[in-house]
C-alpha atoms as a PDB file:
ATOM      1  CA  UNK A   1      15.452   1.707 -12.095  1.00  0.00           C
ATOM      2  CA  UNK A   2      14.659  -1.025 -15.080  1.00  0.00           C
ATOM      3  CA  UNK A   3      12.513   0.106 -17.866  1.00  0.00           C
ATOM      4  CA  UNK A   4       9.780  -2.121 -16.569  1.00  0.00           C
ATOM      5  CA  UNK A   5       9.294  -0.179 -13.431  1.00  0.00           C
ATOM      6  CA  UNK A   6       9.585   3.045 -15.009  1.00  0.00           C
ATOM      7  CA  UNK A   7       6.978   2.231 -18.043  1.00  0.00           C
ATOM      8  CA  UNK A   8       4.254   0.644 -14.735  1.00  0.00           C
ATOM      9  CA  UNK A   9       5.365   4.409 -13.217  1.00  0.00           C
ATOM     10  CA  UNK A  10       3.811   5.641 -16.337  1.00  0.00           C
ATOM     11  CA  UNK A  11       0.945   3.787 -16.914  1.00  0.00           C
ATOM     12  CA  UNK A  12      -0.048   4.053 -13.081  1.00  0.00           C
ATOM     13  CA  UNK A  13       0.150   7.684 -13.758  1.00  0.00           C
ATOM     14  CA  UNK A  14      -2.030   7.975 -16.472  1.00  0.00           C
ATOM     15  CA  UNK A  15      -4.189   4.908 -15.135  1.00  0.00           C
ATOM     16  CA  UNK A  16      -8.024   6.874 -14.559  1.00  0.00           C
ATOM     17  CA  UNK A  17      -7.439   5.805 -10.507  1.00  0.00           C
ATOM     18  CA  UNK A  18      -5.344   9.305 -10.323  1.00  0.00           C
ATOM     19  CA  UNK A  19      -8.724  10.971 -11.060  1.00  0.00           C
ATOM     20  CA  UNK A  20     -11.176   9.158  -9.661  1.00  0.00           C
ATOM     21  CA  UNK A  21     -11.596   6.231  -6.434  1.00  0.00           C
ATOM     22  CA  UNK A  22     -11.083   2.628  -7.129  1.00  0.00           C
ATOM     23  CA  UNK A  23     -14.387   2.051  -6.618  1.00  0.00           C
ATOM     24  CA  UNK A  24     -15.675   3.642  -9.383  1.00  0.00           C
ATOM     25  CA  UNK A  25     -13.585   2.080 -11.798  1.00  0.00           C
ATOM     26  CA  UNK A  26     -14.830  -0.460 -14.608  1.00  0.00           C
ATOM     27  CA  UNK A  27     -13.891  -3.964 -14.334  1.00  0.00           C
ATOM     28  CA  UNK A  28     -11.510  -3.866 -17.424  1.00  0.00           C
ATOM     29  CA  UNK A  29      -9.381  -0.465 -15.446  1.00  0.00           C
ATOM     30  CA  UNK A  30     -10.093  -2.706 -12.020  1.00  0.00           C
ATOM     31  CA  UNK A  31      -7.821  -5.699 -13.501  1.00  0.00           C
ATOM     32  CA  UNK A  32      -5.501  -3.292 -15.975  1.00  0.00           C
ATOM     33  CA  UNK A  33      -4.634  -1.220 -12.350  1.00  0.00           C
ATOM     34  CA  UNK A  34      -4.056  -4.787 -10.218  1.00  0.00           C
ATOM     35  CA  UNK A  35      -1.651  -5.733 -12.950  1.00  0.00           C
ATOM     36  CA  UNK A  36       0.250  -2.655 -12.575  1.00  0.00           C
ATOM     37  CA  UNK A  37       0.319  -2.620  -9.309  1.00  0.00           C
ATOM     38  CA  UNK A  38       1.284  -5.967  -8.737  1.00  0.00           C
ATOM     39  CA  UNK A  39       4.280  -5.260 -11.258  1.00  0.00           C
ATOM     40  CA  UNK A  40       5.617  -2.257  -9.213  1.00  0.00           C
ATOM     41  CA  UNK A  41       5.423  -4.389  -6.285  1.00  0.00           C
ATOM     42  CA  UNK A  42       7.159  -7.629  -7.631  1.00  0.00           C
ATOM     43  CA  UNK A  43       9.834  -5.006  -9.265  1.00  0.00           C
ATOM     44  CA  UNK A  44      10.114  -3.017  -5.774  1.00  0.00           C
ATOM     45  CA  UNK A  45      11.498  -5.855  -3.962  1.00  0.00           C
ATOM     46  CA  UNK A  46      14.771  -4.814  -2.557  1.00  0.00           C
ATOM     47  CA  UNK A  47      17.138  -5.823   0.372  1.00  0.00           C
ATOM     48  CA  UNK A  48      18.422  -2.039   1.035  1.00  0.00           C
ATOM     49  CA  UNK A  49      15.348  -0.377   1.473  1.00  0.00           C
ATOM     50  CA  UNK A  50      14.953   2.638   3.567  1.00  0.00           C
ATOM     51  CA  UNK A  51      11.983   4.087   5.511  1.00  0.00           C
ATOM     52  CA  UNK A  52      10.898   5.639   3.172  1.00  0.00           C
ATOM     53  CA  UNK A  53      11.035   2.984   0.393  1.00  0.00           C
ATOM     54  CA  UNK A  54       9.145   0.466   2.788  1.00  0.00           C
ATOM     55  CA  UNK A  55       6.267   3.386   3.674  1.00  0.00           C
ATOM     56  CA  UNK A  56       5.520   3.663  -0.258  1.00  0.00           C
ATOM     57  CA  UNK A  57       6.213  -0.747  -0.710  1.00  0.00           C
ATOM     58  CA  UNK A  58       3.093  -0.215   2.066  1.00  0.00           C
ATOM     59  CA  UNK A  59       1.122   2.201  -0.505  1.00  0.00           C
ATOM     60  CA  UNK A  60       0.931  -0.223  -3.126  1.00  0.00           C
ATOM     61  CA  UNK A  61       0.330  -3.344  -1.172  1.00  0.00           C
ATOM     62  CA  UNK A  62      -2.791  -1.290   0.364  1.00  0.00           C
ATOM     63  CA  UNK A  63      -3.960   0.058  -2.535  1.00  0.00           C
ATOM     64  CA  UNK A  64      -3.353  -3.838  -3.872  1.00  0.00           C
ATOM     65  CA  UNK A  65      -5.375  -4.633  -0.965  1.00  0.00           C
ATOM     66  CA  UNK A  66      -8.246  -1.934  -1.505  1.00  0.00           C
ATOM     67  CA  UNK A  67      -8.659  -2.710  -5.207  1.00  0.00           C
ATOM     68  CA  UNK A  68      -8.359  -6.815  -4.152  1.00  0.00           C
ATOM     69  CA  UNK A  69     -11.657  -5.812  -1.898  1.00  0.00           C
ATOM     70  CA  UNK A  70     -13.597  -3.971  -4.564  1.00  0.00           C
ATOM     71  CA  UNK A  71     -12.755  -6.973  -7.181  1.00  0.00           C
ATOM     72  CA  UNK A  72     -14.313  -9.195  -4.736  1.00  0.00           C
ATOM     73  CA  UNK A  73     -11.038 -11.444  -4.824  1.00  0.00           C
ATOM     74  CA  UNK A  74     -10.411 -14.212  -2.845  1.00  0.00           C
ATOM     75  CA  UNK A  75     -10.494 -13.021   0.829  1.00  0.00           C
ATOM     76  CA  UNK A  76      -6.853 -14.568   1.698  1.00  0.00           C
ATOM     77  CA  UNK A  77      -5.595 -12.629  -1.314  1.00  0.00           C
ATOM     78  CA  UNK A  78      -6.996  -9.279   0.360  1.00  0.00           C
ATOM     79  CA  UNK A  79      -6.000  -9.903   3.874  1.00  0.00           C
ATOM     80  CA  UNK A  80      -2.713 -11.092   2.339  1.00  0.00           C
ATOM     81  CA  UNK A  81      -1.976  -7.554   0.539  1.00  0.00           C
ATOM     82  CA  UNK A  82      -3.534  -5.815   4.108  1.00  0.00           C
ATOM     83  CA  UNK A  83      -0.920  -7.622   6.278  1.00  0.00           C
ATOM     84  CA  UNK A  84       1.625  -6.689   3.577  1.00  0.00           C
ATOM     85  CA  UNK A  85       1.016  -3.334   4.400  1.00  0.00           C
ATOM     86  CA  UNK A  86       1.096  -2.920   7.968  1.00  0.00           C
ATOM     87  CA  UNK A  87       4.341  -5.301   7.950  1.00  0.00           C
ATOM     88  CA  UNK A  88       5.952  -2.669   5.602  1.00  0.00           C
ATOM     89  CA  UNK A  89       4.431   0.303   7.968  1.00  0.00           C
ATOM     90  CA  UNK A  90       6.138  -1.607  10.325  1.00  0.00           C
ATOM     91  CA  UNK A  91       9.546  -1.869   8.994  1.00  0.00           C
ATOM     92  CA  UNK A  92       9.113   1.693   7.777  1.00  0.00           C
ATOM     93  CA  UNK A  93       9.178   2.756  11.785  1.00  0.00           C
ATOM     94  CA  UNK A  94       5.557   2.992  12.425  1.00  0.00           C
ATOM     95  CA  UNK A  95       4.544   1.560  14.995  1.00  0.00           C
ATOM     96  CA  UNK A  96       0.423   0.369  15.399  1.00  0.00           C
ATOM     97  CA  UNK A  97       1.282  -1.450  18.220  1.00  0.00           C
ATOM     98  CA  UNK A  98      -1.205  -0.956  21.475  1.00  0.00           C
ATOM     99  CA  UNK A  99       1.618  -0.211  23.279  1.00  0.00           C
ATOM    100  CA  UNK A 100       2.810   2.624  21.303  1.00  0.00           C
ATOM    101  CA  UNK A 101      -1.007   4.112  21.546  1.00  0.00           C
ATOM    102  CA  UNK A 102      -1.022   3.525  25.782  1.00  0.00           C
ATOM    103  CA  UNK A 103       2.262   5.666  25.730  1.00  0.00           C
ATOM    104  CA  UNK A 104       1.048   8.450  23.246  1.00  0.00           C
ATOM    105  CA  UNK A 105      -2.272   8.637  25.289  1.00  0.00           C
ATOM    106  CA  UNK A 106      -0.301   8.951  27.914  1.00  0.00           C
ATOM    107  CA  UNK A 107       1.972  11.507  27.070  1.00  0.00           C
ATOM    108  CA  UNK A 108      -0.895  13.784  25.670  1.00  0.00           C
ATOM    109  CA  UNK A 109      -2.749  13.402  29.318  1.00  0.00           C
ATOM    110  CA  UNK A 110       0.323  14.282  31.003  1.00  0.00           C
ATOM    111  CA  UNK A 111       0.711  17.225  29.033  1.00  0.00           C
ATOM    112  CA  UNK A 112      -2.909  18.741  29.121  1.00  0.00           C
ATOM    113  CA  UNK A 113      -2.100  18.435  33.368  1.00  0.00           C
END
């Protein structure tokens, strides 16, 4: 871990979106937060990742995403960070797919018979 990502860990952490929703922040914590969070990302960028690594890469590209919305960004920019997210859910092993939901709906029918 480089200093850099360990001194955004720290500032995310004591950032006032640990106490309170994004969409109550001011303007000045709005763009103070996207910086941050588009640091962790840009320094989380790794070819070994595991599950779990890609699960919290999708965290921060949805909170990206969330706090993109609230800023009233540029719309690309949010649906950008949003398909970020479910591509890392993706990679992580989740799958959103309408198949996947057919077969768990499925299953659950079968097993209430």
């Amino acid at each position: 871990m480089d200093i850099d990502f360990k001194e955004n860990i720290i500032r995310l952490m004591q950032h006032p979106v640990m106490h309170k929703p994004i969409s109550e922040l001011t303007s000045c914590e709005q763009s103070q937060l996207y910086e941050i969070l588009d640091n962790l990302v840009e320094s989380s960028m790794n070819a070994s990742y595991t599950q779990i690594d890609y699960i919290q890469m999708s965290r921060l590209c949805y909170a990206l995403a969330e706090l993109s919305y609230v800023m009233c960004s540029n719309p690309e920019r949010i649906i950008h960070h949003f398909r970020d997210s479910l591509d890392c859910l993706s990679k992580g092993g989740i799958d959103l797919s309408l198949n996947k939901w057919t077969e768990l709906v499925n299953l659950r029918q079968s097993a209430e018979r």
